[in-house]
C-alpha atoms as a PDB file:
ATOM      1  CA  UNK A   1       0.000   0.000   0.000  1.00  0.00           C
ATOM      2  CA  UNK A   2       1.682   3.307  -0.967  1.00  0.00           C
ATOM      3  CA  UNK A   3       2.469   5.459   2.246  1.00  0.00           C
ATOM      4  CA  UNK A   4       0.235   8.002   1.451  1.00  0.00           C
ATOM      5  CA  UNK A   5      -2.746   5.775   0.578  1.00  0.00           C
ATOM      6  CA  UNK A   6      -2.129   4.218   4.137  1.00  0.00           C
ATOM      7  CA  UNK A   7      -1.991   7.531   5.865  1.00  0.00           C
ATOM      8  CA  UNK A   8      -5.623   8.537   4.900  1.00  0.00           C
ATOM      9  CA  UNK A   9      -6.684   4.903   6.171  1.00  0.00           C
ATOM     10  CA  UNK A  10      -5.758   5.417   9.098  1.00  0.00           C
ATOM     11  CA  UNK A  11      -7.197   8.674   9.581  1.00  0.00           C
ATOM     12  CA  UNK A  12     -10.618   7.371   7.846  1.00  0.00           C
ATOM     13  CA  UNK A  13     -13.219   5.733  10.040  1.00  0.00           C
ATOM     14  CA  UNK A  14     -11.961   2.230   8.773  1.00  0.00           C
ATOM     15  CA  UNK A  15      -8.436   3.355  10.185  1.00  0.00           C
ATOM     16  CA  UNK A  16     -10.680   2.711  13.402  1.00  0.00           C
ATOM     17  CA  UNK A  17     -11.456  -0.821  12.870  1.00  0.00           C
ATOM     18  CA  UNK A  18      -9.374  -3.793  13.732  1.00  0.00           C
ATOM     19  CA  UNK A  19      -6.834  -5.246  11.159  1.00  0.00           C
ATOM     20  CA  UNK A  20      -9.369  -8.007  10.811  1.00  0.00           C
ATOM     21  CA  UNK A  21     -12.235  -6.127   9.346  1.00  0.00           C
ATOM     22  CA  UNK A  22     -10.592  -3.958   7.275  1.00  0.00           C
ATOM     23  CA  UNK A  23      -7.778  -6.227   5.352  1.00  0.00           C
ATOM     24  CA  UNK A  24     -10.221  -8.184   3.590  1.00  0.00           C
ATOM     25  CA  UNK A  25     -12.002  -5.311   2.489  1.00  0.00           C
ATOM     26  CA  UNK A  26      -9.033  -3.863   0.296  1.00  0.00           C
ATOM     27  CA  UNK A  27      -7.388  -6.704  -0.773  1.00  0.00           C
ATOM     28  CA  UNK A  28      -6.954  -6.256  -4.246  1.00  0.00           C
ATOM     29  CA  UNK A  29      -8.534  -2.642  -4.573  1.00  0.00           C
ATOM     30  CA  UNK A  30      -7.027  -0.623  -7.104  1.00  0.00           C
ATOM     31  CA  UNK A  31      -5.968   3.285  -6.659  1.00  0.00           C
ATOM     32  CA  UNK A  32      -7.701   5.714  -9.398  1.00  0.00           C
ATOM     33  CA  UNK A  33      -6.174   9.017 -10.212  1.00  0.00           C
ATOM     34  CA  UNK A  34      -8.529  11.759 -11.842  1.00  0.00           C
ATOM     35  CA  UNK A  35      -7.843  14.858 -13.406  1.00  0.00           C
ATOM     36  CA  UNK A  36      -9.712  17.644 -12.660  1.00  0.00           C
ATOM     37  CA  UNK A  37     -13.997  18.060 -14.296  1.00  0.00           C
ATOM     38  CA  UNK A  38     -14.124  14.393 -13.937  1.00  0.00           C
ATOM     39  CA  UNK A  39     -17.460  13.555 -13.526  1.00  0.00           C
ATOM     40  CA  UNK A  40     -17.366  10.251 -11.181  1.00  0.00           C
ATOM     41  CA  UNK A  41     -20.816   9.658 -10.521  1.00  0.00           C
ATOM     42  CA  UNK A  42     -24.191  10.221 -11.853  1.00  0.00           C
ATOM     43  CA  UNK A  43     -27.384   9.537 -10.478  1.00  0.00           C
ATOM     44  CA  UNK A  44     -28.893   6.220 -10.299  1.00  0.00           C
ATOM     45  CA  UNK A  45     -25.824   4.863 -11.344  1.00  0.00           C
ATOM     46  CA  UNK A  46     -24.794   1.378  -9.220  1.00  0.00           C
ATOM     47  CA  UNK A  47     -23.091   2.479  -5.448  1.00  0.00           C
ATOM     48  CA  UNK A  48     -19.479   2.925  -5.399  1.00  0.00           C
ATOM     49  CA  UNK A  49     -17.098   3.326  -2.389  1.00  0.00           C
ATOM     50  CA  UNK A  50     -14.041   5.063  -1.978  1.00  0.00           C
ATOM     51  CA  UNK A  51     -11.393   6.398  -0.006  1.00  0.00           C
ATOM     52  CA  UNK A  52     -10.147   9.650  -0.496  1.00  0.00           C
ATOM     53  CA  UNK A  53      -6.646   9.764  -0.563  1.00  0.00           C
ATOM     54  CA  UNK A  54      -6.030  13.670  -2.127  1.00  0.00           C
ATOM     55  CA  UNK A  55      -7.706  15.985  -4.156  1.00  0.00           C
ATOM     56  CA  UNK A  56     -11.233  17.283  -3.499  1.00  0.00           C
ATOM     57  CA  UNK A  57     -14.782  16.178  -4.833  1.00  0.00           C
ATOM     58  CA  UNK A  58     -17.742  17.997  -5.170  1.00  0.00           C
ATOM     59  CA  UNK A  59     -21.470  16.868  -5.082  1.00  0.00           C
ATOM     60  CA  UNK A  60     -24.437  18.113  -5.774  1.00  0.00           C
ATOM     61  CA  UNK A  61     -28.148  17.502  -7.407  1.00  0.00           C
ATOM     62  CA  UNK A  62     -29.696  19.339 -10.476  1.00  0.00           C
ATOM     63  CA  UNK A  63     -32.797  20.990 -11.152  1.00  0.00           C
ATOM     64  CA  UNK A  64     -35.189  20.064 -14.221  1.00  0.00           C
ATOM     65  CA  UNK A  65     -33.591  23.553 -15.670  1.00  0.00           C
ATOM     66  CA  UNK A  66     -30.069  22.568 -14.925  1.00  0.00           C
ATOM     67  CA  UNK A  67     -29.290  24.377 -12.013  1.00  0.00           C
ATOM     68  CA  UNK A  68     -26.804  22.687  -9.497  1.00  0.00           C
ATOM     69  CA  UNK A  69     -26.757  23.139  -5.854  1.00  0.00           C
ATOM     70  CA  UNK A  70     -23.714  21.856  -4.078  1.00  0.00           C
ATOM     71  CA  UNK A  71     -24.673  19.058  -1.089  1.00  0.00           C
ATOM     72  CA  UNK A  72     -21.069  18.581   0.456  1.00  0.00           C
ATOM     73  CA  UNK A  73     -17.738  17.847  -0.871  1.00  0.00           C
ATOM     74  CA  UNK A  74     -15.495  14.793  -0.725  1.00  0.00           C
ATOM     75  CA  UNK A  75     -11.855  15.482   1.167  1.00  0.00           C
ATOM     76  CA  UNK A  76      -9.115  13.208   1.794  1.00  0.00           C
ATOM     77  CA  UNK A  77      -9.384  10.655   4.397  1.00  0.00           C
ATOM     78  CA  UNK A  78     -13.286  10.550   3.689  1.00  0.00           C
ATOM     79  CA  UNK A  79     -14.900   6.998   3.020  1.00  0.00           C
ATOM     80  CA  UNK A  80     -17.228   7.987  -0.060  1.00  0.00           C
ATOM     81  CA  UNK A  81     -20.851   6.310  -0.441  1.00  0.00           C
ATOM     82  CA  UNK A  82     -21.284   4.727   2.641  1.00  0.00           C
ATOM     83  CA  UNK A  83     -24.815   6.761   2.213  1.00  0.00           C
ATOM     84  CA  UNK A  84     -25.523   4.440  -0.902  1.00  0.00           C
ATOM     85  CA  UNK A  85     -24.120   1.205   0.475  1.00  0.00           C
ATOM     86  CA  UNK A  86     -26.996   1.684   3.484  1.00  0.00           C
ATOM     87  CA  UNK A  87     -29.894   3.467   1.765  1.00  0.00           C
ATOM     88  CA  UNK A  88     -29.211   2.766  -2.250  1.00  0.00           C
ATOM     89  CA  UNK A  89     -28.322   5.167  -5.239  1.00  0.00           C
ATOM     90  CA  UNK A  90     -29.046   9.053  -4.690  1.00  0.00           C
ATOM     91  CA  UNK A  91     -30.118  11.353  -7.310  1.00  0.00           C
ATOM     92  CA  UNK A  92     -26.974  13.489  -7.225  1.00  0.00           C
ATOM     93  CA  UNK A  93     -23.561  13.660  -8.636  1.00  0.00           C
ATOM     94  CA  UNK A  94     -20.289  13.904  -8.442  1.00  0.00           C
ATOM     95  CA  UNK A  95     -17.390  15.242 -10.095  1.00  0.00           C
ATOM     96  CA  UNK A  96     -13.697  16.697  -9.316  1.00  0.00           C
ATOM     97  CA  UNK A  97     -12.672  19.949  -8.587  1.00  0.00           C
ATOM     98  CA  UNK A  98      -9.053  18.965  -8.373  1.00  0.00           C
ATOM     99  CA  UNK A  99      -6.483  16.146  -9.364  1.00  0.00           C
ATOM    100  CA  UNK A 100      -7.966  13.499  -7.460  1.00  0.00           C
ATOM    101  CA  UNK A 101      -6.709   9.760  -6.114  1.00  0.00           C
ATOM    102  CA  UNK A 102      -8.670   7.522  -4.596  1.00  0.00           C
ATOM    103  CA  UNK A 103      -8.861   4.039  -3.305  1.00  0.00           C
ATOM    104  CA  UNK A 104     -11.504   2.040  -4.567  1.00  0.00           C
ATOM    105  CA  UNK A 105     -13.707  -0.182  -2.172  1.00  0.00           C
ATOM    106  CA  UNK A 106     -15.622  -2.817  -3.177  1.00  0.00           C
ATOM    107  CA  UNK A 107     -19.199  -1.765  -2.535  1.00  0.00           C
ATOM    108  CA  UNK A 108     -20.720  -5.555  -2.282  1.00  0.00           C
ATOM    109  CA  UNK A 109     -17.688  -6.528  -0.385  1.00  0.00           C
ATOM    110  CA  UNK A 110     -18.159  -3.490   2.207  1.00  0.00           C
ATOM    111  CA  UNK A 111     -22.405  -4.461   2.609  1.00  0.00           C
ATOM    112  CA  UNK A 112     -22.004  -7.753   3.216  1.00  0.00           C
ATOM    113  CA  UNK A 113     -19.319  -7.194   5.795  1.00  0.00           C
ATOM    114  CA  UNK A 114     -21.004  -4.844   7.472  1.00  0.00           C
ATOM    115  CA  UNK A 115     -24.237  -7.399   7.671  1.00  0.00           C
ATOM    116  CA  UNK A 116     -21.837  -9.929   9.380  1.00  0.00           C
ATOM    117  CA  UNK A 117     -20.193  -7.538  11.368  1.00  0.00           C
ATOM    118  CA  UNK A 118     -21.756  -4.930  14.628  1.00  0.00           C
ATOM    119  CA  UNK A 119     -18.139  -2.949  14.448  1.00  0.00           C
ATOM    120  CA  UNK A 120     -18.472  -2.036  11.043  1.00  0.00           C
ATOM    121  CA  UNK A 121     -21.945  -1.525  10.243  1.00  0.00           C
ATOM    122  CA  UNK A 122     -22.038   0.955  13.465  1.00  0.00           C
ATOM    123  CA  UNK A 123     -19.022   2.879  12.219  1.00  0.00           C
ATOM    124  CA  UNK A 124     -20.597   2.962   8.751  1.00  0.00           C
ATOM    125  CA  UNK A 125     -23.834   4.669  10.996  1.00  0.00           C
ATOM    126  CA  UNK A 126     -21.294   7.304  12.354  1.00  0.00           C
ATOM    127  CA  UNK A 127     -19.518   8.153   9.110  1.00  0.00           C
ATOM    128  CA  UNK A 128     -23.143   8.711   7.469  1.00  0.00           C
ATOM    129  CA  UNK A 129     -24.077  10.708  10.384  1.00  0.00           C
ATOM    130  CA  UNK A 130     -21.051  13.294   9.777  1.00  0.00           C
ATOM    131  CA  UNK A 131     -21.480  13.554   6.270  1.00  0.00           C
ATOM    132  CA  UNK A 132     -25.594  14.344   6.689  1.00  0.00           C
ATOM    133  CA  UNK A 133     -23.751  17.172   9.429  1.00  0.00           C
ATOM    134  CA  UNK A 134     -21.084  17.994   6.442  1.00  0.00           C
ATOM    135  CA  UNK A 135     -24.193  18.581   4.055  1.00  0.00           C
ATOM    136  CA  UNK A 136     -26.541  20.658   6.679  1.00  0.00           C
ATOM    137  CA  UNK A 137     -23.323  22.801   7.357  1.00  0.00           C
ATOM    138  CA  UNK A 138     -22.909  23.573   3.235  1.00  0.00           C
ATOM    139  CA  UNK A 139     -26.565  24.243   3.864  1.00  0.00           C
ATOM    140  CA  UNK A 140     -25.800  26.665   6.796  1.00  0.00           C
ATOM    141  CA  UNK A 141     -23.379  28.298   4.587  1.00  0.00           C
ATOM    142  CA  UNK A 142     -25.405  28.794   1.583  1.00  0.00           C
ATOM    143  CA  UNK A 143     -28.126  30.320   3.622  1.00  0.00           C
ATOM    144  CA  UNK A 144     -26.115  32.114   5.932  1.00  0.00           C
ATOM    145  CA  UNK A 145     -22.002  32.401   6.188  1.00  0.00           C
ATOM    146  CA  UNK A 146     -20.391  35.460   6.067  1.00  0.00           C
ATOM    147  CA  UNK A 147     -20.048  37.187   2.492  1.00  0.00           C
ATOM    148  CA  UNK A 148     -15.995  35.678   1.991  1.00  0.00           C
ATOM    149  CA  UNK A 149     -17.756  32.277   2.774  1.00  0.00           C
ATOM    150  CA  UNK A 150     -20.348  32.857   0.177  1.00  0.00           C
ATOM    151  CA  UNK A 151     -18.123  33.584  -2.260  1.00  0.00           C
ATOM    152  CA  UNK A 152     -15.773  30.768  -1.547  1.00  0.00           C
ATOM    153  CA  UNK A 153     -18.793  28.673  -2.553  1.00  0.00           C
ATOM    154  CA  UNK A 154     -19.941  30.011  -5.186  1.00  0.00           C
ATOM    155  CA  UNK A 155     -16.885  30.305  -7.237  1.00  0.00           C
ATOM    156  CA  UNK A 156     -16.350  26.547  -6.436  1.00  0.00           C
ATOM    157  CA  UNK A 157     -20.209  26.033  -7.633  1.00  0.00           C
ATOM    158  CA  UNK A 158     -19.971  28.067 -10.504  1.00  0.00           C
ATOM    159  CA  UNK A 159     -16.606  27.658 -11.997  1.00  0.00           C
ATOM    160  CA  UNK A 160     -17.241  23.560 -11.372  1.00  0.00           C
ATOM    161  CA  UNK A 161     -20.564  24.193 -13.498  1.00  0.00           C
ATOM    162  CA  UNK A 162     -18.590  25.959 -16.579  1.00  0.00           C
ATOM    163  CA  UNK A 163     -15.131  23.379 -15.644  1.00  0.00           C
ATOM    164  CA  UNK A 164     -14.126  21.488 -18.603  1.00  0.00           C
ATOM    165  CA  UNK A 165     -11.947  18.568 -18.276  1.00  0.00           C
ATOM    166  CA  UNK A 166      -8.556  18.915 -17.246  1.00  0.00           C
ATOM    167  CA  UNK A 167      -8.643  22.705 -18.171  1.00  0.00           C
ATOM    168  CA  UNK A 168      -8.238  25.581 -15.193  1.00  0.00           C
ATOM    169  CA  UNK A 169     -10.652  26.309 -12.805  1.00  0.00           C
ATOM    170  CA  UNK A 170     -12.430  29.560 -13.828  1.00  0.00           C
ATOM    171  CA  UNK A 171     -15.758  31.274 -13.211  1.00  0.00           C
ATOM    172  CA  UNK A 172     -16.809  33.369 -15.939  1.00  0.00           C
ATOM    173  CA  UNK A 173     -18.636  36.106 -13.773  1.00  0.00           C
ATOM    174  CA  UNK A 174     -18.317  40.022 -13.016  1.00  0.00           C
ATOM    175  CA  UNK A 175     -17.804  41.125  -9.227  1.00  0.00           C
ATOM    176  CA  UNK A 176     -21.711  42.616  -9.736  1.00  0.00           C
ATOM    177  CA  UNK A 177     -22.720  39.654 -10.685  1.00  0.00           C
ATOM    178  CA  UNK A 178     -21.264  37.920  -7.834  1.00  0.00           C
ATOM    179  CA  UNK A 179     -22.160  40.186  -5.520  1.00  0.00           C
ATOM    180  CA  UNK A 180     -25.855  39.887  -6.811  1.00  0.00           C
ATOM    181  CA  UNK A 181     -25.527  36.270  -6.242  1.00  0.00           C
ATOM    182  CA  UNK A 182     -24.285  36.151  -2.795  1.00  0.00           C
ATOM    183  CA  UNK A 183     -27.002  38.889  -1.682  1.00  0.00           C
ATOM    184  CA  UNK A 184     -24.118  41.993  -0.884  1.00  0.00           C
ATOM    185  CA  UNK A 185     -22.335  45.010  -3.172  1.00  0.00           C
ATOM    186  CA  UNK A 186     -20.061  44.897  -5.624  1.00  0.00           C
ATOM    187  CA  UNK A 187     -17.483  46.749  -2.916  1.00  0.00           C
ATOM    188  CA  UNK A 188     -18.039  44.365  -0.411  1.00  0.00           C
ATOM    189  CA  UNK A 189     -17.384  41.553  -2.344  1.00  0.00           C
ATOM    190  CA  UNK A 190     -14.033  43.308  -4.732  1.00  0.00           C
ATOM    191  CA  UNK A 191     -12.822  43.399  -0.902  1.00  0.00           C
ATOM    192  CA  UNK A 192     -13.498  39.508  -0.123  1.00  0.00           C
ATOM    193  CA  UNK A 193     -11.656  38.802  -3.755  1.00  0.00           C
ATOM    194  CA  UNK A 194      -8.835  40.872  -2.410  1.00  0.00           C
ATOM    195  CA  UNK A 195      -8.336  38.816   0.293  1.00  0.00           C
ATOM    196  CA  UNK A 196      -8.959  35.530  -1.451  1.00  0.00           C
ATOM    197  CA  UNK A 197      -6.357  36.926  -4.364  1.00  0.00           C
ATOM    198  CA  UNK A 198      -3.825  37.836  -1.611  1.00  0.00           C
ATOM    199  CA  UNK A 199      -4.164  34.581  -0.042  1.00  0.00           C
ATOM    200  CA  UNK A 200      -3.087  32.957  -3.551  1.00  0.00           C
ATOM    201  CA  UNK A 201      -6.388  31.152  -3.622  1.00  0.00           C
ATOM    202  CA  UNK A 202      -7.715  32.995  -6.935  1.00  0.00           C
ATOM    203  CA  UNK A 203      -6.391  35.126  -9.712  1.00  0.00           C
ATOM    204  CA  UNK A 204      -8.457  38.119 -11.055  1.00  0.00           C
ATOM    205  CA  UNK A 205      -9.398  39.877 -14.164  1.00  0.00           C
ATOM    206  CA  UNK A 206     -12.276  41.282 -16.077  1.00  0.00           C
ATOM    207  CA  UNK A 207     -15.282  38.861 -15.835  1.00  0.00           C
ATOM    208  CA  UNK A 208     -13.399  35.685 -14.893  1.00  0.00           C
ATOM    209  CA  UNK A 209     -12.013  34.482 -11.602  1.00  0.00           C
ATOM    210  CA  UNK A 210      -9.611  31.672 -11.971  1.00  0.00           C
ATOM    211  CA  UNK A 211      -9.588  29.047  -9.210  1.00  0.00           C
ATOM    212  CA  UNK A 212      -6.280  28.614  -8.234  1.00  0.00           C
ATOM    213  CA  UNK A 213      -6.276  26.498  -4.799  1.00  0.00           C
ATOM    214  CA  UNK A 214      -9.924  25.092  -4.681  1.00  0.00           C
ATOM    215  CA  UNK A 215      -9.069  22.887  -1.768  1.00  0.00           C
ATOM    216  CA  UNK A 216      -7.926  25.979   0.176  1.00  0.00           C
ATOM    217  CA  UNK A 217     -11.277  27.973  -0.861  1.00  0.00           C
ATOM    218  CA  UNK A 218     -13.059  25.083  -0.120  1.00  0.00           C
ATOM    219  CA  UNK A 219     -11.781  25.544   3.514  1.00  0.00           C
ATOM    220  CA  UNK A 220     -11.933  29.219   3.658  1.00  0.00           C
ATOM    221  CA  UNK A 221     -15.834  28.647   3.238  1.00  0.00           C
ATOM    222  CA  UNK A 222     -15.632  26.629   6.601  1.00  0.00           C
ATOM    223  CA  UNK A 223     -13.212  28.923   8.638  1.00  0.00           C
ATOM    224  CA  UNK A 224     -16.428  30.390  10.948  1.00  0.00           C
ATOM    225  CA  UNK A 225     -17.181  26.444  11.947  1.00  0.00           C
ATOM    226  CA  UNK A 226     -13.513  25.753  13.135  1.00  0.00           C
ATOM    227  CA  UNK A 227     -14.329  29.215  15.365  1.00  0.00           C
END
């Protein structure tokens, strides 16, 4: 197992487990690497599990018009679609905002141990529990964070919504328009880009924002939780 792949296992819930539950359940699993606009799951499509090992994954659900709303996003040491393995396929997707590796899991392999086995399926109860607190907190921040935080989001919703694969990160949007988005004034928000551009987390110019840490942004639309 390469170091870094173990080193997010053992932070993960499974790192948790005993060396008994766990082994059987990655023998043989392959590591995926994905460039960045990879779409890696659609909904309805059969459950997958993975472990984040780097990168950072976005998901979200559509609207008949095509709107997207972000639910949470994926970050390493995170167990992906446990939700699926215990309540079946969601109508959501996902897709990278980042280079991205992960571990795969076997999703059969993963259900039927945790039918044979308490320790597992109740750790699988926990990890769904933080990631329903994960997607009530992007819900929190949507609704009300402070205007940085709704910024941070947005350009990560919007420039994932225009992203083509393997190409930069960019939103295509004036600091009005932003502003209009995020409910606040053009100055209020040219200030929040100047601190996001001094941070190195974007690059400005006319109409387009370009994306240049999204796993940093990602966090600087969290900083009031870890308050």
């Amino acid at each position: 197992m390469d170091p870094d792949v173990a080193e997010a296992l053992a932070k993960s819930f499974l790192g948790r487990l005993p060396a008994e539950v766990v082994d059987p359940l990655l023998a043989d699993q392959v590591r995926l690497d994905y460039p960045t606009g990879t779409t890696i799951y659609r909904g309805g499509e059969p459950t997958r599990a993975l472990l984040m090992v780097s990168g950072l994954i976005r998901a979200y659900v559509t609207s008949r018009e095509g709107r997207q709303v972000t639910i949470r996003y994926g970050r390493p040491t995170e167990v992906l679609g446990t939700a699926l393995i215990i309540g079946g396929p969601l109508n959501a997707h996902a897709e990278t905002l980042a280079p991205t590796s992960v571990l795969q899991i076997d999703a059969r392999r993963l259900e039927d141990a945790a039918r044979r086995d308490v320790r597992l399926a109740y750790a699988m109860a926990e990890e769904v529990s933080h990631r329903l607190d994960e997607a009530i907190e992007q819900i929190k921040i949507n609704a009300f964070g402070s205007v940085k935080q709704r910024v941070a989001s947005h350009l990560l919703d919007l420039a994932s919504t225009q992203q083509r694969p393997e190409a930069p990160l960019v939103a295509e949007v004036s600091q009005q328009e932003l502003a209009d988005a995020v409910g606040s004034v053009r100055e209020v928000v040219a200030r929040a880009l100047r601190d996001l551009r001094a941070a190195g987390m974007v690059a400005t110019s006319t109409d387009r924002i370009e994306i240049l840490d999204p796993v940093q942004l990602h966090e600087e639309s969290l900083v009031s939780r870890r308050q």
